[in-house]
N, C-alpha and C. Protein backbone atom coordinates (compact mmCIF):
# COMPACT_ATOMS: atom_id res chain seq x y z
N UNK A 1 30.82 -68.27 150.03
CA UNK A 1 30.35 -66.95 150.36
C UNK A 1 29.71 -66.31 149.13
N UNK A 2 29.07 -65.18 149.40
CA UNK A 2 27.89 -64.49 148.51
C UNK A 2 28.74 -63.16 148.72
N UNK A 3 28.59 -63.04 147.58
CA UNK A 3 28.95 -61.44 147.23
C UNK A 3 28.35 -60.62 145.62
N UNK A 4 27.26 -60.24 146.01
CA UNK A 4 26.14 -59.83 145.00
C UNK A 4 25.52 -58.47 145.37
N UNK A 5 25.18 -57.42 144.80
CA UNK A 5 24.74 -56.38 144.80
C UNK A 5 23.79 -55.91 143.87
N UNK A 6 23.06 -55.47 143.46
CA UNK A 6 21.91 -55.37 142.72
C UNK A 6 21.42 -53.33 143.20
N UNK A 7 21.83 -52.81 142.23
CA UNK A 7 21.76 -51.26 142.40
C UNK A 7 20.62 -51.01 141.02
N UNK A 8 19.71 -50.18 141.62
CA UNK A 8 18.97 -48.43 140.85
C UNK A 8 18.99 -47.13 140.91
N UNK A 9 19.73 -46.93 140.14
CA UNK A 9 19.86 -45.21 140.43
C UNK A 9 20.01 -44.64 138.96
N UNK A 10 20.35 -43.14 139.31
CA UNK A 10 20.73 -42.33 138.18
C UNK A 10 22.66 -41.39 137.49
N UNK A 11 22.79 -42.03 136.65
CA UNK A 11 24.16 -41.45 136.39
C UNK A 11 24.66 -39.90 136.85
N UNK A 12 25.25 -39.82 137.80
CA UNK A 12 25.32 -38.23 137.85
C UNK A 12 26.47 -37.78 137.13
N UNK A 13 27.36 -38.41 136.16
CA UNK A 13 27.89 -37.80 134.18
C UNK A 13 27.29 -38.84 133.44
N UNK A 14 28.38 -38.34 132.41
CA UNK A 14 29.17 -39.30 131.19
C UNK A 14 29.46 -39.93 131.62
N UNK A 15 29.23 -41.62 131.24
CA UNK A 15 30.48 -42.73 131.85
C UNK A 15 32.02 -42.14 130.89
N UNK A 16 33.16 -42.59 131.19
CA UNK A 16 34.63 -42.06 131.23
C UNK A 16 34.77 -43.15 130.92
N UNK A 17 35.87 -43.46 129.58
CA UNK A 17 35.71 -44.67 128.73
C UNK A 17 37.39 -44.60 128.72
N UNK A 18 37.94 -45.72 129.18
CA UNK A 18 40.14 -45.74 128.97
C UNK A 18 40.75 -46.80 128.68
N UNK A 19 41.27 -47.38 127.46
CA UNK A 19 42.19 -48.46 127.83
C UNK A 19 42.94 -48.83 128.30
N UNK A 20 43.20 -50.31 129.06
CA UNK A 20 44.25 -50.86 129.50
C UNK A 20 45.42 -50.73 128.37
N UNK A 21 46.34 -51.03 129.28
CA UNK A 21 47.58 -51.17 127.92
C UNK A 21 47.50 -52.44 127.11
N UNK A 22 46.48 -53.33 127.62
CA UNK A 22 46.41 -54.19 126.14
C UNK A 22 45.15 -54.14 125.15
N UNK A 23 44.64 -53.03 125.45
CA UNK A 23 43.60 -52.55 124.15
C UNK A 23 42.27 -52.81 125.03
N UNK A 24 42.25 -53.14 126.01
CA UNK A 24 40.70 -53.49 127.09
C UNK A 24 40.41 -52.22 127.53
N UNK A 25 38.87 -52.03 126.80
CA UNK A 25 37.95 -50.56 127.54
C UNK A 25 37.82 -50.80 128.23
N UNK A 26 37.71 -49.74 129.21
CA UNK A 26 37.46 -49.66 130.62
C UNK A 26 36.18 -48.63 131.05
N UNK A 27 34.79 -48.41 131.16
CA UNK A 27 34.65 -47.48 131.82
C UNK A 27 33.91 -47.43 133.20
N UNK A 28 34.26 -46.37 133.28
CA UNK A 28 34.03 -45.74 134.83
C UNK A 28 32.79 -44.80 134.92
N UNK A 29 31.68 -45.41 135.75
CA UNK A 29 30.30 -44.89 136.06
C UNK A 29 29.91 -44.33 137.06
N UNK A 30 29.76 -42.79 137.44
CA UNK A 30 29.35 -42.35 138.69
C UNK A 30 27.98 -42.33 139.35
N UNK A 31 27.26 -43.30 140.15
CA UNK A 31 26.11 -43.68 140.06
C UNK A 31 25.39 -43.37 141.28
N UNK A 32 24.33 -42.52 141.53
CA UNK A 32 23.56 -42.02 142.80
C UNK A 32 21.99 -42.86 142.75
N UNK A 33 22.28 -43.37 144.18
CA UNK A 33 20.79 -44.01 144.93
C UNK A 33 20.34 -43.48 145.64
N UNK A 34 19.19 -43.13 146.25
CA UNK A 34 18.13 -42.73 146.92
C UNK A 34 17.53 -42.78 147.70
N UNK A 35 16.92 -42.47 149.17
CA UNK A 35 16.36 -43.21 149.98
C UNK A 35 15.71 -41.93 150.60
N UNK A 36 14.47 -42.00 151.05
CA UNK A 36 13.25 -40.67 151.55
C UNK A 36 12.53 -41.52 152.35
N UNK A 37 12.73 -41.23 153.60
CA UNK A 37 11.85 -41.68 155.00
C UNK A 37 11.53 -40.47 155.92
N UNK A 38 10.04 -40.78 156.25
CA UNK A 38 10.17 -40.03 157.33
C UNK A 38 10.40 -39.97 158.90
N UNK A 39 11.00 -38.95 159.68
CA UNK A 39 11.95 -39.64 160.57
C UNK A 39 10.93 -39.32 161.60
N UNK A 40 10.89 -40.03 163.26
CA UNK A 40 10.04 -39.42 164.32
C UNK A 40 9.48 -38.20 164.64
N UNK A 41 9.92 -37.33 164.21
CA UNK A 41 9.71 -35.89 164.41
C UNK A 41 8.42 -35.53 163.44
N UNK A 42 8.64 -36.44 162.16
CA UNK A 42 7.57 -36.06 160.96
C UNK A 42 8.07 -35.65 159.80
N UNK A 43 9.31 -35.40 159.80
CA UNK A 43 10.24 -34.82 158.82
C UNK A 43 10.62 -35.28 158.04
N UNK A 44 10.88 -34.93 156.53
CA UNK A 44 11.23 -35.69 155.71
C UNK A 44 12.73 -35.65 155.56
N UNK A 45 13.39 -37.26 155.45
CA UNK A 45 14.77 -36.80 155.07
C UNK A 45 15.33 -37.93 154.34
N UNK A 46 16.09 -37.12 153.31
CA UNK A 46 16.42 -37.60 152.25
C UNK A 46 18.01 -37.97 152.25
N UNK A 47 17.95 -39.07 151.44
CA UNK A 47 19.88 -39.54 151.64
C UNK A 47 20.18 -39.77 150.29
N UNK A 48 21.37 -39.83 149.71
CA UNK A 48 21.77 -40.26 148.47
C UNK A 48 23.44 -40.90 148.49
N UNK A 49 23.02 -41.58 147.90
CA UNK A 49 24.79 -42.61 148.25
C UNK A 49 25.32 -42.45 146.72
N UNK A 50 26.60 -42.54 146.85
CA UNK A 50 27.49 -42.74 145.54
C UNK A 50 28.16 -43.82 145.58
N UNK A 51 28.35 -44.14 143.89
CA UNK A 51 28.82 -45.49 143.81
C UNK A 51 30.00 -45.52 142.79
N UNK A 52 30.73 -46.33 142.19
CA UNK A 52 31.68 -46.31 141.59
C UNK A 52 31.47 -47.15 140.39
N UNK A 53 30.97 -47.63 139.51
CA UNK A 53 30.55 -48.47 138.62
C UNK A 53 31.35 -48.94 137.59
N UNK A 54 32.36 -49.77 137.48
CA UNK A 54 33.35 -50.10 136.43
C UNK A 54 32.84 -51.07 134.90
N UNK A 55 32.86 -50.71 134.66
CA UNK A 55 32.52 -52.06 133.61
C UNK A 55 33.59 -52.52 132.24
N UNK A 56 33.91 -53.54 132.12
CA UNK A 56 34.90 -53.47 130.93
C UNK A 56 34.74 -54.30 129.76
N UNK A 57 35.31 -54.31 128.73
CA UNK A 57 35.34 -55.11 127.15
C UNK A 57 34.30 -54.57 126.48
N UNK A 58 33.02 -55.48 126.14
CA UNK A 58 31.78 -55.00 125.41
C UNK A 58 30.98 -54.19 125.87
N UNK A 59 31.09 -54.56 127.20
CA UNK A 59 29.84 -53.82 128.22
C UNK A 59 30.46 -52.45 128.50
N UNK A 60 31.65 -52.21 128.51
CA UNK A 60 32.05 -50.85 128.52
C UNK A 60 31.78 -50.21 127.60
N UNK A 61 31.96 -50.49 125.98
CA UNK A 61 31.46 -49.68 124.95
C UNK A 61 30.17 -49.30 124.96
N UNK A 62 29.53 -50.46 125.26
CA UNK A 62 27.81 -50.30 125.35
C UNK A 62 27.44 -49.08 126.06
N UNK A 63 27.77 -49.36 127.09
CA UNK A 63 27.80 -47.90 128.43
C UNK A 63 28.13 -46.76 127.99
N UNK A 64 29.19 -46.49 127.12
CA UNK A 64 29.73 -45.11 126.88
C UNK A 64 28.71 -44.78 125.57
N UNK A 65 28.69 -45.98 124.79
CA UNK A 65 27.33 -45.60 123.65
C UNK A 65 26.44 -45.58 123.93
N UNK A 66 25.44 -45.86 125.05
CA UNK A 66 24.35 -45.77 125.24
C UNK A 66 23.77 -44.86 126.75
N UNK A 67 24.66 -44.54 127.00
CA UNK A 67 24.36 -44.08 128.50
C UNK A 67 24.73 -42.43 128.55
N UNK A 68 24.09 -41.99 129.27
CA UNK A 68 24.92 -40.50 129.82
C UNK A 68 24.29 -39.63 131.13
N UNK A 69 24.75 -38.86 131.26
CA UNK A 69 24.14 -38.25 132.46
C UNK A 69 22.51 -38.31 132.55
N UNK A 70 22.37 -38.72 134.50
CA UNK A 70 20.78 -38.45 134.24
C UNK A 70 20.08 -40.17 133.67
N UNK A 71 20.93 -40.79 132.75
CA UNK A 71 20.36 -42.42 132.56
C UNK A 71 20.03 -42.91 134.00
N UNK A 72 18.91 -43.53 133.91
CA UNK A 72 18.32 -44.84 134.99
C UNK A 72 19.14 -46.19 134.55
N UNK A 73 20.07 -46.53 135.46
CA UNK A 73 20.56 -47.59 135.21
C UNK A 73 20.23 -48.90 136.35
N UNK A 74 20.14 -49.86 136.09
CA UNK A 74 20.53 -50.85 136.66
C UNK A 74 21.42 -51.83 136.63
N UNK A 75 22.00 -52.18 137.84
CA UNK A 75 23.59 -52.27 138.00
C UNK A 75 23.39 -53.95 138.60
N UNK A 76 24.34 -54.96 138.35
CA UNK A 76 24.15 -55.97 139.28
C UNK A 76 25.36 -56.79 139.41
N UNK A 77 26.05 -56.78 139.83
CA UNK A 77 27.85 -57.44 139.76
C UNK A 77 27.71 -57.37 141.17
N UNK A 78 29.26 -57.79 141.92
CA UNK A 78 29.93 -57.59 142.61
C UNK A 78 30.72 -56.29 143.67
N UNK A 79 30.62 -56.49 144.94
CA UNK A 79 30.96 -55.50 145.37
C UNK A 79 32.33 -55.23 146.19
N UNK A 80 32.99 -54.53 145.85
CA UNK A 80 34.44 -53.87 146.13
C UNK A 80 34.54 -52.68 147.27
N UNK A 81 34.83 -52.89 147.96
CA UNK A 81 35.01 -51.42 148.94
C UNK A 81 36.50 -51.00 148.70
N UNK A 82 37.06 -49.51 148.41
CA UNK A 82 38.21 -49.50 147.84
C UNK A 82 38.27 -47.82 148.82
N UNK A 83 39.82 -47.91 149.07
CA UNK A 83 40.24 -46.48 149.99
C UNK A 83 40.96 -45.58 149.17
């Protein structure tokens, strides 16, 4: 089985940077996508989805050093649905 996701959007914060209890960064990315069609009527309508973006070890530091609200990111891992 395939389980791949490939996201563009924009950070809506700061990524939120935490260690595990054995010294592993963790952060946490709040990430909005986009979509503008127009519907039968003629109307424009616009959608935006939220996402949850984790990343950890190197790639977490990277993120919290290089990223912040408003960044264009592109995202490409694995996908989790979580309640």
């Amino acid at each position: 089985m395939l389980n791949k996701v490939m996201l563009i959007g924009r950070l809506g914060r700061d990524p939120e940077i935490r260690y595990a209890a054995n010294g592993t960064p963790i952060t946490t990315m709040r990430l909005a996508t986009d979509e503008s069609y127009v519907d039968k009527d003629g109307n424009k309508v616009e959608r935006t989805e939220w996402h949850t973006v984790i990343t950890y070890q190197r790639q977490a530091e990277n993120c919290k050093t290089y990223l912040g609200k408003g960044s264009l990111i592109f995202v490409e891992g694995s996908l989790q649905n979580r309640k």
